[in-house]
N, C-alpha and C. Protein backbone atom coordinates (compact mmCIF):
# COMPACT_ATOMS: atom_id res chain seq x y z
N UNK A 1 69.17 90.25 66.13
CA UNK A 1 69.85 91.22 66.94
C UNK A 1 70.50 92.27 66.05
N UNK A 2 70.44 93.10 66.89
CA UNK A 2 70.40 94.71 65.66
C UNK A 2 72.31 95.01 66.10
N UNK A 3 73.27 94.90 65.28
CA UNK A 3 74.54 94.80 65.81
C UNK A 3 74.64 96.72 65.97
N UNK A 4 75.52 97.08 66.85
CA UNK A 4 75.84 98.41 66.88
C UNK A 4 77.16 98.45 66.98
N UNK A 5 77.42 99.86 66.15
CA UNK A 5 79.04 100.08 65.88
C UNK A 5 79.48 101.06 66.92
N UNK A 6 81.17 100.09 66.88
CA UNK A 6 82.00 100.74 68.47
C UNK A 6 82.58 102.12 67.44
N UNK A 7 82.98 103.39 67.93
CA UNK A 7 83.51 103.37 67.46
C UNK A 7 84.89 103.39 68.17
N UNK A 8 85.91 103.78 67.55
CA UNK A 8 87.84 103.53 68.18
C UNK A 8 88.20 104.95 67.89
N UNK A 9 88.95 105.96 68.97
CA UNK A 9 89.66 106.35 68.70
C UNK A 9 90.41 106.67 67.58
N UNK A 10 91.19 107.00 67.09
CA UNK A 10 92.20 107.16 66.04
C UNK A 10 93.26 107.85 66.31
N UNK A 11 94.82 107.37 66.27
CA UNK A 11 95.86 107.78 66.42
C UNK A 11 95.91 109.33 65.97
N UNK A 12 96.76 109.79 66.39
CA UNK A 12 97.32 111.46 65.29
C UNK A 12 98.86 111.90 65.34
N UNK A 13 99.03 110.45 65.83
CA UNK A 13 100.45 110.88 65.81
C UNK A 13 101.29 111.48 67.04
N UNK A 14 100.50 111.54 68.19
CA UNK A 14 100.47 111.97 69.24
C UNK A 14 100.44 110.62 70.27
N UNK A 15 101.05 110.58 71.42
CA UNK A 15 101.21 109.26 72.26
C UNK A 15 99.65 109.86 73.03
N UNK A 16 98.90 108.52 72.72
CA UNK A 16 97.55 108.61 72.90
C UNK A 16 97.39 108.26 74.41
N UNK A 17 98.27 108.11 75.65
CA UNK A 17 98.13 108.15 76.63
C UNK A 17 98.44 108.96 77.28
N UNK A 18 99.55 110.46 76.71
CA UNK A 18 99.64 111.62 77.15
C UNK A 18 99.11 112.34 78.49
N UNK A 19 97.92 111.91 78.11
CA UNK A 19 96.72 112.85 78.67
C UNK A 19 96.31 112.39 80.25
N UNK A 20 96.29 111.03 79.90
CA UNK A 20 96.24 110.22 81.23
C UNK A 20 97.28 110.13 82.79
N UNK A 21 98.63 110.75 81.98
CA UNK A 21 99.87 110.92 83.08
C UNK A 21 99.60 112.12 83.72
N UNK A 22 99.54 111.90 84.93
CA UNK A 22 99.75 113.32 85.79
C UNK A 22 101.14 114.28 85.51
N UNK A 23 100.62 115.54 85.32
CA UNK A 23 101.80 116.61 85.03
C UNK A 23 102.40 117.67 86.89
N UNK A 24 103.46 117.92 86.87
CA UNK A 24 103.38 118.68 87.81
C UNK A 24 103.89 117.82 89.44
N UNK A 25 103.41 118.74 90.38
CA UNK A 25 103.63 117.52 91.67
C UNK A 25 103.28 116.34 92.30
N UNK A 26 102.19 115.72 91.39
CA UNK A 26 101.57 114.50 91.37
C UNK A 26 102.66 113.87 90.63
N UNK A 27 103.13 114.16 89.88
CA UNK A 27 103.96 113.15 88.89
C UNK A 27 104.99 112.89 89.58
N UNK A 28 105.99 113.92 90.38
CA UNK A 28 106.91 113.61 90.96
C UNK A 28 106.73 113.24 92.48
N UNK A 29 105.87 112.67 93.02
CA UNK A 29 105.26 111.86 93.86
C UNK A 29 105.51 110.29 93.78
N UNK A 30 106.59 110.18 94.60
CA UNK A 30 107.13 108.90 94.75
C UNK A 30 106.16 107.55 95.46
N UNK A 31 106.23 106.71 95.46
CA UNK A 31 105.23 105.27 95.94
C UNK A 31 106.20 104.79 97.19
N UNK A 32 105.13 104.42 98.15
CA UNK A 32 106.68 104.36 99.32
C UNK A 32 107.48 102.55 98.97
N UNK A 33 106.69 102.26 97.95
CA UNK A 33 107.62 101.19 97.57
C UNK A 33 108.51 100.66 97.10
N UNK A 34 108.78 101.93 96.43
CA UNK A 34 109.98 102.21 95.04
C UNK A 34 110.89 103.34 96.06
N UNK A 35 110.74 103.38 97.39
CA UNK A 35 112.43 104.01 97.98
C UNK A 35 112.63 103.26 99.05
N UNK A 36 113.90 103.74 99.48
CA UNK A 36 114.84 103.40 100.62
C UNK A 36 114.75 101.57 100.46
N UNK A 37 114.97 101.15 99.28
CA UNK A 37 115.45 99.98 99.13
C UNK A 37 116.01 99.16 99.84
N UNK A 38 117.36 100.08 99.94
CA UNK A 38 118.56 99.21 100.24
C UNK A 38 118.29 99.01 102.50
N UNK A 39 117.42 100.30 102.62
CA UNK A 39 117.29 100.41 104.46
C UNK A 39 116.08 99.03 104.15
N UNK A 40 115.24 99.23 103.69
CA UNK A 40 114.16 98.01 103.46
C UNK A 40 114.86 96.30 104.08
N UNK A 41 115.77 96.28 102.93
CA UNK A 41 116.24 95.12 103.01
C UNK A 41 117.37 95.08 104.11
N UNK A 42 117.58 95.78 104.46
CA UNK A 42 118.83 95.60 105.47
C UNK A 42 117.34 95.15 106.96
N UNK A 43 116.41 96.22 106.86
CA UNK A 43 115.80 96.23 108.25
C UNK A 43 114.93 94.51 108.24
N UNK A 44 114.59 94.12 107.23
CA UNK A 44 113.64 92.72 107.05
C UNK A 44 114.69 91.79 107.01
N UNK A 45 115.93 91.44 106.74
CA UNK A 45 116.93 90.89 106.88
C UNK A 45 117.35 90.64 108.29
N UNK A 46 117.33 91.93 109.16
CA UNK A 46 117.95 92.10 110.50
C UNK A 46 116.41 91.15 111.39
N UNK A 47 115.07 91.41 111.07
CA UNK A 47 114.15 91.09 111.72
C UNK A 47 113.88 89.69 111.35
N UNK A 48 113.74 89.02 110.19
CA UNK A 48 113.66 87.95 110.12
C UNK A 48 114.94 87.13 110.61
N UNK A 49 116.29 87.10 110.59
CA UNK A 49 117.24 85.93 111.19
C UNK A 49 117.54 86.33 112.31
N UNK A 50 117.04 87.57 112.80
CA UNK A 50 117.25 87.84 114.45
C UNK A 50 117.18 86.55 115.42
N UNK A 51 118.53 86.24 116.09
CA UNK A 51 118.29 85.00 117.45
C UNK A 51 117.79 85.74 118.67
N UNK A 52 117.42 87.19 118.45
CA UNK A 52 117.21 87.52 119.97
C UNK A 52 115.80 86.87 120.48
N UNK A 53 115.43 87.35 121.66
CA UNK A 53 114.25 87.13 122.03
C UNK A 53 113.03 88.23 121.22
N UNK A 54 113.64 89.50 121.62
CA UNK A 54 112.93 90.73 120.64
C UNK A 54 113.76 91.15 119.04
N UNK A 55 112.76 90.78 118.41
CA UNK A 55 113.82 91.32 117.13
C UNK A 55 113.28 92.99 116.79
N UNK A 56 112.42 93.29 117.40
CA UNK A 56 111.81 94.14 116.68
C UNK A 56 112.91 95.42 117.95
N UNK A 57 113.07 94.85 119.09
CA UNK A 57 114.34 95.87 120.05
C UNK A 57 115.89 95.57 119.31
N UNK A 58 116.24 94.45 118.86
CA UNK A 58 117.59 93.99 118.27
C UNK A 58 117.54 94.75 117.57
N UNK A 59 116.90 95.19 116.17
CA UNK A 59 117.22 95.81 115.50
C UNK A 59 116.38 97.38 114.93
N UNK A 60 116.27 97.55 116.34
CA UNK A 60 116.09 99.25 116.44
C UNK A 60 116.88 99.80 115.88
N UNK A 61 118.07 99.98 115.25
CA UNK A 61 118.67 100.74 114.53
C UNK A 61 118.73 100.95 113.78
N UNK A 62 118.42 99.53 112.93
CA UNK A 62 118.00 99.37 111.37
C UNK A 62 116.80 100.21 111.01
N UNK A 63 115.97 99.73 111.75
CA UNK A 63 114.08 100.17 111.77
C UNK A 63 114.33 101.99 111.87
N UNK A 64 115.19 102.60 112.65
CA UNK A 64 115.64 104.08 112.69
C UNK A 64 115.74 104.48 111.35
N UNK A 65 116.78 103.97 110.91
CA UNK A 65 117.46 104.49 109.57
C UNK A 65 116.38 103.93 108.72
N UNK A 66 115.74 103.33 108.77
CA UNK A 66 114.29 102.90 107.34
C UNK A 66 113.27 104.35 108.02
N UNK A 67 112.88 104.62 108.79
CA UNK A 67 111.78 105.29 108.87
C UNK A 67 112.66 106.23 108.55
N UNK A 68 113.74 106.58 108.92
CA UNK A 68 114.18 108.29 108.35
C UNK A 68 114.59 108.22 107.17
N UNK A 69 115.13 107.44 106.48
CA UNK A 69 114.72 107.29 105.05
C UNK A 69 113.77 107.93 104.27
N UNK A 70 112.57 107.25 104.88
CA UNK A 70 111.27 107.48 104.33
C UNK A 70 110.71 108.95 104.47
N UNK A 71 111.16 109.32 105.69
CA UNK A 71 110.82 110.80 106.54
C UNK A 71 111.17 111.45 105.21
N UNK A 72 112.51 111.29 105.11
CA UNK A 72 113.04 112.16 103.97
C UNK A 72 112.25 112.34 102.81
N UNK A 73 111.18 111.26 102.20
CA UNK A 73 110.81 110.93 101.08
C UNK A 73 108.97 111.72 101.42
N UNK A 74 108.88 111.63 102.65
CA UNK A 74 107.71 112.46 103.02
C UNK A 74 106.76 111.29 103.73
N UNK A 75 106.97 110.34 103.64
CA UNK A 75 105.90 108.87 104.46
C UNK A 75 106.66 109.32 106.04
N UNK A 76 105.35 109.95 106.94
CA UNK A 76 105.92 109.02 108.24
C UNK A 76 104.98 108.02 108.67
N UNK A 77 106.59 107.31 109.43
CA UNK A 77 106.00 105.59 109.81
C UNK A 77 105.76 106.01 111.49
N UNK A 78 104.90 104.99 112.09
CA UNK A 78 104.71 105.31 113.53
C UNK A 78 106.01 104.39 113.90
């Protein structure tokens, strides 16, 4: 078997992943997973130990303030 050479890159002193990060309004383009934290956990908190019959009507208020959260951040939720 006839071996063939890789070749590699080579540093220059330059962060060699530079190139790969989006610049501009892609970059500052948030993940809807990394906001409204703190409404997150308040609204999955309120829905999971809910005693009502409806949790998802109990805690309509919570579920309000998470989607406008998000509104703010640019995700709308139905």
């Amino acid at each position: 078997m006839a071996s063939q050479a890789i070749s590699m890159p080579t540093a220059t002193g330059a962060n060699m992943g530079s190139d790969l990060k989006s610049a501009g309004p892609a970059a500052a383009k948030v993940k809807p997973c990394c906001v409204c934290l703190d409404e997150k956990k308040t609204r999955d908190e309120c829905m999971l130990f809910s005693n009502a019959k409806d949790p998802q009507q109990d805690c309509m208020s919570t579920i309000d303030k998470y989607k406008s959260c998000m509104k703010g951040f640019g995700f709308n939720l139905p």
